[in-house]
Structures are given as structure tokens and as C-alpha cells.
Protein backbone atom coordinates (compact mmCIF):
# COMPACT_ATOMS: atom_id res chain seq x y z
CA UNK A 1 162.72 40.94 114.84
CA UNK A 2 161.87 44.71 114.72
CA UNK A 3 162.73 47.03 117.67
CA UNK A 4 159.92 48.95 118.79
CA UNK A 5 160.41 53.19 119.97
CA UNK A 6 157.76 52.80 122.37
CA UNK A 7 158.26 56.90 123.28
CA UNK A 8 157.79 57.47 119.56
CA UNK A 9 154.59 55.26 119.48
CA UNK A 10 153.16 57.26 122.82
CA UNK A 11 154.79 60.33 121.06
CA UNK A 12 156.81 61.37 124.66
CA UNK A 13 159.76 62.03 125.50
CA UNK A 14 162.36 60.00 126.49
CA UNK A 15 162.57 62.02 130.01
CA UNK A 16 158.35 62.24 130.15
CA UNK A 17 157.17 61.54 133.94
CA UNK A 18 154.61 59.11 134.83
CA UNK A 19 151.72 61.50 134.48
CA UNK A 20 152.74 62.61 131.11
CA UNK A 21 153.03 59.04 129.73
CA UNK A 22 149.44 58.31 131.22
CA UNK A 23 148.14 61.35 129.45
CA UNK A 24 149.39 60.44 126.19
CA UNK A 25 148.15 56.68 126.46
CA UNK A 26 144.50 57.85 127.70
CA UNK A 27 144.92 60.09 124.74
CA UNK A 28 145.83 57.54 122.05
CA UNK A 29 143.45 54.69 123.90
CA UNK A 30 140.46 57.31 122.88
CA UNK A 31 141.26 58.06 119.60
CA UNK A 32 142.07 53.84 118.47
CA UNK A 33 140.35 52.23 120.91
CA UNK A 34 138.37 50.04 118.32
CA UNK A 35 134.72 50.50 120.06
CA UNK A 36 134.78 54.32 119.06
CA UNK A 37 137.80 54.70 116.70
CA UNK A 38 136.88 54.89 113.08
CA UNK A 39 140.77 55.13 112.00
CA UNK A 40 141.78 52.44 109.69
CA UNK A 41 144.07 50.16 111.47
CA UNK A 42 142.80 51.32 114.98
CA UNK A 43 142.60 47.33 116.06
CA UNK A 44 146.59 47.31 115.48
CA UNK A 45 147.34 50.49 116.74
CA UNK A 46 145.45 50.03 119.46
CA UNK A 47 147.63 46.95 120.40
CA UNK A 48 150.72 48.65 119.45
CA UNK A 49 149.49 51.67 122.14
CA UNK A 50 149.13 48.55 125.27
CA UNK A 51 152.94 47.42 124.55
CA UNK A 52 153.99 50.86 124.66
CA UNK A 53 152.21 51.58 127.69
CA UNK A 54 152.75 48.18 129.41
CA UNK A 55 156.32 48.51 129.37
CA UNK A 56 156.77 52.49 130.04
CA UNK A 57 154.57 53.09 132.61
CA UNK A 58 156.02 49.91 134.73
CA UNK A 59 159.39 51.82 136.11
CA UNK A 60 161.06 48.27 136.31
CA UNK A 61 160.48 47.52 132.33
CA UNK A 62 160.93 51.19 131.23
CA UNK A 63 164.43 51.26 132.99
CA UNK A 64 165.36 48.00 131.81
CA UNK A 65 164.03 48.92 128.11
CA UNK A 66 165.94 52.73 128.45
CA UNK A 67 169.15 51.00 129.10
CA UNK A 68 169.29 48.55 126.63
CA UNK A 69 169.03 51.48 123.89
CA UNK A 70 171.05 53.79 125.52
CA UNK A 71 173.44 54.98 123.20
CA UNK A 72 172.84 52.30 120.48
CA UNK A 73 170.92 54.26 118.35
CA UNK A 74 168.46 51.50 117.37
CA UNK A 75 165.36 52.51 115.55
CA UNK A 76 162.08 52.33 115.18
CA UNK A 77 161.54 49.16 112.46
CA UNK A 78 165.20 48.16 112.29
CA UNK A 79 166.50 44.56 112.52
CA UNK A 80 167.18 43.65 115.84
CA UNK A 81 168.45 41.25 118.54
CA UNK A 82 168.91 42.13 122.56
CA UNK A 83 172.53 41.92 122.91
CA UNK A 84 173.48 39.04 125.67
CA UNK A 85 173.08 39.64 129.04
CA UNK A 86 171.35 43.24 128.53
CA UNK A 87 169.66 42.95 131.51
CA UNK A 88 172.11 41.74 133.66
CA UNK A 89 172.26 43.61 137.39
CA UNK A 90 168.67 44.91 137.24
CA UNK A 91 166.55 43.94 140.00
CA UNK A 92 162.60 43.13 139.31
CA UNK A 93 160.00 42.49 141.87
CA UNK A 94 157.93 38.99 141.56
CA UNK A 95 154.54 40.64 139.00
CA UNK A 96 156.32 39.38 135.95
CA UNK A 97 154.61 39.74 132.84
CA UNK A 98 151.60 37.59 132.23
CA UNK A 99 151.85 34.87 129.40
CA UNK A 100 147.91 36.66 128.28
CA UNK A 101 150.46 39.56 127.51
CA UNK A 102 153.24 37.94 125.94
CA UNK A 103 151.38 36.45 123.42
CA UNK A 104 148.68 39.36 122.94
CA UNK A 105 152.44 42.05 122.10
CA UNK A 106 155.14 41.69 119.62
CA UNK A 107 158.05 38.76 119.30
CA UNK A 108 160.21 42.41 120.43
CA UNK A 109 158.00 42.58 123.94
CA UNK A 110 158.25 38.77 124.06
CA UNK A 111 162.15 38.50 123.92
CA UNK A 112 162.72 41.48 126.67
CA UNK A 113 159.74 40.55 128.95
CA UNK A 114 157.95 37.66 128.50
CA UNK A 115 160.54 35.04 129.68
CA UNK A 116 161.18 36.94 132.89
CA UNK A 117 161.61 34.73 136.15
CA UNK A 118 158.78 34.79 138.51
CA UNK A 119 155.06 36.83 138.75
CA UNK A 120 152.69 35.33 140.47
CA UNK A 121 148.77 34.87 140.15
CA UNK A 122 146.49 37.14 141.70
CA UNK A 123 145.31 34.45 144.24
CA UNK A 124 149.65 33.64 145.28
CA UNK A 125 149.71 37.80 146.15
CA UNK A 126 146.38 37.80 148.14
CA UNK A 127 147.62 34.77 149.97
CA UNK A 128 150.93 36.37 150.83
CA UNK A 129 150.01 39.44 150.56
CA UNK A 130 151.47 40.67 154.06
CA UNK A 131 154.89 38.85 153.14
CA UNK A 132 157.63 41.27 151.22
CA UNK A 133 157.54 40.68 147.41
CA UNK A 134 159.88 38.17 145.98
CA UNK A 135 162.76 39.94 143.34
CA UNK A 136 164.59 38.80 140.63
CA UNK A 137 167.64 39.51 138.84
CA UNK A 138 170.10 38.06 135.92
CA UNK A 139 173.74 38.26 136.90
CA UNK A 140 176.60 37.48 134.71
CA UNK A 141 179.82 35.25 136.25
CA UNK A 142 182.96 34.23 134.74
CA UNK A 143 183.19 30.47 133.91
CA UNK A 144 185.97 30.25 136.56
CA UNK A 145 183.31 31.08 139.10
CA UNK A 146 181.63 27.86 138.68
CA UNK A 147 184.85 25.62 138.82
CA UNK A 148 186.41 27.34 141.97
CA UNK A 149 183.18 28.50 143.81
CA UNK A 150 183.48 32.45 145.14
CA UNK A 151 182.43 35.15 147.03
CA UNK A 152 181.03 38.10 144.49
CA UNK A 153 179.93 41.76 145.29
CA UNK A 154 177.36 42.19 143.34
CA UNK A 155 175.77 45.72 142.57
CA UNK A 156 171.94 45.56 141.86
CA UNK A 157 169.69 48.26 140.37
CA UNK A 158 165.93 48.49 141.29
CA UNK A 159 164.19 51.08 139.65
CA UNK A 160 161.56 53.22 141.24
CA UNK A 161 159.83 56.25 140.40
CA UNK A 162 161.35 59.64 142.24
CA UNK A 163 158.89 62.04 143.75
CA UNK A 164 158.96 64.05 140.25
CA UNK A 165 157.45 60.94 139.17
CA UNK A 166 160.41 59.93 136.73
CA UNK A 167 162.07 56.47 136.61
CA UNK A 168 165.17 56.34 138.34
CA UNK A 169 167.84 53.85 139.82
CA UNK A 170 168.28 52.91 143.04
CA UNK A 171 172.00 50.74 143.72
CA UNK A 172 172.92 48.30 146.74
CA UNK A 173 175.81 46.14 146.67
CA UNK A 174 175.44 42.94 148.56
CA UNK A 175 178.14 39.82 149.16
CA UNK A 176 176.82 36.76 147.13
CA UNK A 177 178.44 33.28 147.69
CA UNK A 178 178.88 31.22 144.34
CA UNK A 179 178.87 27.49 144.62
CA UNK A 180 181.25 25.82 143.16
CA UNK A 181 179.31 23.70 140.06
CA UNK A 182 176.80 26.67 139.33
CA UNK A 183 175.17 26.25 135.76
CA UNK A 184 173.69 28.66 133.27
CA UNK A 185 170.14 29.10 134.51
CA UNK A 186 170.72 27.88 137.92
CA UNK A 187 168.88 29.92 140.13
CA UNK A 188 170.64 31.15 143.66
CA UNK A 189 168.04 31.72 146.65
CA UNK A 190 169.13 34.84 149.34
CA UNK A 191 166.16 34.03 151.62
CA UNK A 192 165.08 37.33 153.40
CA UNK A 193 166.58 39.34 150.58
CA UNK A 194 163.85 40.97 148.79
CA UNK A 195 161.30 43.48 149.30
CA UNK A 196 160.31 44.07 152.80
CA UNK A 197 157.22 42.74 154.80
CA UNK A 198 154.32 44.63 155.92
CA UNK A 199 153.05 44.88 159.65
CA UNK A 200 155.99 42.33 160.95
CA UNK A 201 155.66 39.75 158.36
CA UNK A 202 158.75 38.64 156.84
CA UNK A 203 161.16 40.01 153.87
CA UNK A 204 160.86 38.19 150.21
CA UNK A 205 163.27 36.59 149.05
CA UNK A 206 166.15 37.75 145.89
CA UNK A 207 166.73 34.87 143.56
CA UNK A 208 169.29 35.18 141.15
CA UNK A 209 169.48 34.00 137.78
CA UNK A 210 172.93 32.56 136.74
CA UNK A 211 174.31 33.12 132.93
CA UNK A 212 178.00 33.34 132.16
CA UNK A 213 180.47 36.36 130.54
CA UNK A 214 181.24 35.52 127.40
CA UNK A 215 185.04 33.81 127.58
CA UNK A 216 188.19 34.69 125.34
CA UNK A 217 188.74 30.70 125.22
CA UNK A 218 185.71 28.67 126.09
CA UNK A 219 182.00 28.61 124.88
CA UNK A 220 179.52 26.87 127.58
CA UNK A 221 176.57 24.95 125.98
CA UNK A 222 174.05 23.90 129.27
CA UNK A 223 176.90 21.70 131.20
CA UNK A 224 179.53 20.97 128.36
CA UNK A 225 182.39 23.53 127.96
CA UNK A 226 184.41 23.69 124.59
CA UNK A 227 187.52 24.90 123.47
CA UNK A 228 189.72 25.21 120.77
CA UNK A 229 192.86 22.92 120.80
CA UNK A 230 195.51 24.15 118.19
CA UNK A 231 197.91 21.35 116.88
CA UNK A 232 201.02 21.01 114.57
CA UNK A 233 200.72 19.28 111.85
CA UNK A 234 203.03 16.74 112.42
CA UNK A 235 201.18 16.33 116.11
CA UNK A 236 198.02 15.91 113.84
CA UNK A 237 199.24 13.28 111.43
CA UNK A 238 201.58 10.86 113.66
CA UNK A 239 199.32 12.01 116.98
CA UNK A 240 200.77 13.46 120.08
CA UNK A 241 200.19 13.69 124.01
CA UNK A 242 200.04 17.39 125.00
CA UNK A 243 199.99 19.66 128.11
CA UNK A 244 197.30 22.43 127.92
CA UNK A 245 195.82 24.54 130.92
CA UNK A 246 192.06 23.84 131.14
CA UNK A 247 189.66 25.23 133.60
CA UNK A 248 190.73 23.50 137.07
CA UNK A 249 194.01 22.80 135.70
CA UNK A 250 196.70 21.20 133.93
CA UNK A 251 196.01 17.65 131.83
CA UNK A 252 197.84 15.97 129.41
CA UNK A 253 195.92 15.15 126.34
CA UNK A 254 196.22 12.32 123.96
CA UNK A 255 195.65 13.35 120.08
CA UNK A 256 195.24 10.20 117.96
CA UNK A 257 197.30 9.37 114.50
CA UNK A 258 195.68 11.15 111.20
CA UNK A 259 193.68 13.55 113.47
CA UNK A 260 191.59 15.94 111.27
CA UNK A 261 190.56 19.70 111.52
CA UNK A 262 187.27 20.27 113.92
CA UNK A 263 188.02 16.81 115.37
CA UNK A 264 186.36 16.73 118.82
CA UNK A 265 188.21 15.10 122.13
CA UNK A 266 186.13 14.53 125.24
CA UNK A 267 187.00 14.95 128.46
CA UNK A 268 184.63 13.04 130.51
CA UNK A 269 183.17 14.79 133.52
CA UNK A 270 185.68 18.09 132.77
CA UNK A 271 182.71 20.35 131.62
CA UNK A 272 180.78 22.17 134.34
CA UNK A 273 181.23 20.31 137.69
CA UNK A 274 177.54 20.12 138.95
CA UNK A 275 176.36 17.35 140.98
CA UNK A 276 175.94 15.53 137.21
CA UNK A 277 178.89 17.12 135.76
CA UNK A 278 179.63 18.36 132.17
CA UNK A 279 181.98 17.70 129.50
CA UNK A 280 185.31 19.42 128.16
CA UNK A 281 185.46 19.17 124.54
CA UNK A 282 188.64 20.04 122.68
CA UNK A 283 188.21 20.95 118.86
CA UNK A 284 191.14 20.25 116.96
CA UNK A 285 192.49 23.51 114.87
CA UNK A 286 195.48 22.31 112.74
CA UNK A 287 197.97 25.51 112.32
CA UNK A 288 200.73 25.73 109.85
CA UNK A 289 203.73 26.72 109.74
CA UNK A 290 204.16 30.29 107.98
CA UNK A 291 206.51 30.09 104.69
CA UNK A 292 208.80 32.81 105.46
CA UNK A 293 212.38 31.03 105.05
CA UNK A 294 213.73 29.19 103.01
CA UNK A 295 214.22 25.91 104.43
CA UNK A 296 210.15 26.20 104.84
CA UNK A 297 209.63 27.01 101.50
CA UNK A 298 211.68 23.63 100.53
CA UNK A 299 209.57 21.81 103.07
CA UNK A 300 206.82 22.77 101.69
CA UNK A 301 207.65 22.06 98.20
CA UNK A 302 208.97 18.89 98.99
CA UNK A 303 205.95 17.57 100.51
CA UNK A 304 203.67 18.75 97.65
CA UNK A 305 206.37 16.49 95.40
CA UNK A 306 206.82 13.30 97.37
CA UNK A 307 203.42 12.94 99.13
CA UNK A 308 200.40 11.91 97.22
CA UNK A 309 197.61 14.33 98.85
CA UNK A 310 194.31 15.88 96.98
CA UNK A 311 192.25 17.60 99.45
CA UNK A 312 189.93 18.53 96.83
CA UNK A 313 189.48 14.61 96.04
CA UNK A 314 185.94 14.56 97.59
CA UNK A 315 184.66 17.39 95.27
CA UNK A 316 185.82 15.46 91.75
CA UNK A 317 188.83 17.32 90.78
């Protein structure tokens, strides 16, 4: 996937107001807007133009898209992929992009916008149009959160345009109670949290997105948590019951006799603990012994004498 410089396809700068990135779109819109434009290519361009303008003059999308290249140095063309949870902490209100514009822009536009949480139709915001407007936002929690339950501050970031017409960041902090059993893409409702009513209706509501900090130990796939479990050898080959710390705790493990590298253990029901609870798998890393006596060295070279062992057998040699 190529990351698009949508300031270098309006030709602003990155600090252009509001007004100045409508100029240059009205600008570009009349010289490849296919009806009139007789450049070759206009059709493209022309689409290429939208996505630029879609996302910069929408102060929520422009401030997410300005800080997930600040100080990266991507550019225009290069190979790229959003880094996880780049837009973590930023607060949208419920438009959304449409799935008519997803698919119409780039696989780039797609991966930063098109899969964002709410927007609603037309008819939903003339129905409710007196009631505040519903926001979203991604936060990121440690694993820990979801096997303990907590209490988070949380600092969110709603951009809005200033009266100079730039995009700017607005910050409140608010006190956010995690369940205990929250799941990647679980979504947490703060009813009366959003943007305000209009003429004494009520506030939308803030629903929150869950995904999880990436974890020195641990990797989380949907419910199921792995980890590494380093072994001896000796553990490995005549098996072993072990102590190791896991996320709610202390267990005692039982590896089985001739236990191979990458072998898997299960720990029913130890994974996420949601209402249908995950699974703690424990991948079996074999570690040697380093060489660096003597007595090793003999070890070693006694085993290669006395025990029969190819483990090159499989490939025919």
C-alpha cells in the first residue's frame, strides 16, 4: 500500500487554513474535473483531488492523518502500513465515512478511514437531529486491564477548527471504568458523553473502541492469549511440572515426556475472561545450556557420542 501526501496533491501547506485548502481544491476540481478538463489522466486525478480534499478539509481526518506522519517522514508513493493503534485517543463525531467513499478512494484512504466506528444515514441525523452527536474513539489498554478490571484516566483529543480557521486539538481527561473480561473490539458505552444537545435535548453518547498495548510477554488473538514457555532440555525430554506467573496468577504446568520446540499447551478458559472466556496457550521454547566450561563441553560431547540423534533425518542426510 502507497501513502498518499494529500498537501502535496492539493499543493498546500502543511499549516494551510480551511479557506486556503478550499481554494486550492476548487482550483484543481476546475482544471481535472473530467466534464471540462482536457488533461490526460484528468478522470484519475480528479479522484486523487476528492481523497485529498475529503480527508483535509474534515478537521477530525486531517488531524488524525497529520499525526500519524508527524515526524515519520513517509512519502509520497512509498510502501506503507499505519503503525498499530495510530489513532488511538482521538475523538470522532458519529458522520463516519461513507462505504460510497471507501470504495470510490485508495486501499491508503480505506485503511485510515473507511473502517471507522459509527456515521449514520442522512435519514438517522434528521431523526435525531436535536439529540447531541454520538463520538467515537480507539483507546489502547494493557492486557492486565481486562483480567483485573480498572478505573483509567483517559485523555481524548477532538479536533476542531480555531477561529484562524486551522485544525487544532482540543484535550479532556475523563475517568473510564474497565470491566473486568473486556476484549479487543469490545465497544464501552459512556451514555451522555458525547456532543451536546440542542434546545434541551439530550447529550450523545462516547463509545469507546477497545484494542490492547502491545505486551513484552503475551500476544492476544480475539479471546486466546499466548505466550512463550522456555524449558530445559532435560524438562523437555523426561517432562516436568513447572511454576510460571501467568496473567491472574500463579499455576503449575504439566510438560509431557519428549516435548518438542513450538509445542502448544492449553489452558482451558485462561485466555481472556469474557462471559465465554479465552484460552492461555503456552509455546514450548527449548533453551540450552551455553558451552562455556568444561564439564559442559564434556556433556555435550558425550551426548553427541552415546545418543543416537539426527535432527536432519527428515531432510535425507
Amino acid at each position: 500500500m502507497e501513502f498518499k501526501d494529500y498537501y502535496q496533491t492539493l499543493g498546500v501547506t502543511r499549516d494551510a487554513t480551511a479557506e486556503e485548502i478550499k481554494k486550492a481544491f476548487r482550483r484543481l476540481a476546475r482544471k481535472y474535473h473530467p466534464d471540462v478538463s482536457k488533461e490526460a489522466g484528468a478522470e484519475h486525478k480528479m479522484k486523487e483531488v476528492n481523497e485529498a480534499y475529503t480527508v483535509l478539509s474534515d478537521p477530525e481526518k486531517r488531524a488524525a492523518y497529520d499525526q500519524l506522519g508527524q515526524g515519520r517522514g513517509f512519502q509520497a508513493g512509498s510502501d506503507f502500513q499505519p503503525p498499530p493503534g495510530w489513532d488511538a485517543g482521538f475523538e470522532f463525531s458519529g458522520r463516519g465515512s461513507s462505504s460510497a467513499q471507501a470504495a470510490d478512494f485508495s486501499d491508503f484512504f480505506t485503511e485510515l478511514f473507511g473502517r471507522q466506528m459509527g456515521g449514520m444515514g442522512d435519514g438517522a441525523r434528521y431523526t435525531h437531529r436535536m439529540r447531541g452527536e454520538d463520538h467515537h474513539a480507539k483507546i489502547m489498554l494493557d492486557l492486565e486491564d481486562s483480567y483485573h478490571g480498572s478505573t483509567r484516566g483517559l485523555t481524548l483529543r477532538m479536533p476542531k477548527l480555531d477561529r484562524h480557521g486551522r485544525t487544532v486539538l482540543a484535550e479532556h481527561t475523563l475517568d473510564v471504568r474497565i470491566p473486568k473480561g473486556v476484549y479487543a473490539g469490545q465497544v464501552i458505552r459512556l451514555a451522555g458523553q458525547g456532543g451536546p444537545g440542542h434546545a434541551g435535548e439530550p447529550a450523545g453518547d462516547l463509545f469507546l473502541e477497545v484494542h490492547f498495548k502491545p505486551h513484552s510477554r503475551y500476544r492476544i488473538e480475539n479471546k486466546d492469549v499466548y505466550a512463550t514457555l522456555p524449558v530445559a532440555p532435560w524438562e523437555a525430554a523426561l517432562g516436568a511440572m513447572i511454576k510460571i506467573p501467568v496473567p491472574d496468577g500463579l499455576v503449575e504446568v504439566r510438560v509431557p515426556e519428549n516435548s518438542q520446540a513450538g509445542r502448544k499447551l492449553r489452558l482451558k478458559g485462561r485466555g481472556i475472561p469474557a462471559a465465554t472466556p479465552g484460552d492461555l496457550y503456552l509455546v514450548l521454547e527449548v533453551v540450552l545450556p551455553p558451552a562455556t566450561t568444561a564439564k559442559a563441553r564434556e556433556f555435550y560431547q558425550t551426548m553427541a557420542r552415546e545418543l543416537a540423534f539426527n535432527p536432519r533425518q527428515n531432510l535425507g542426510v
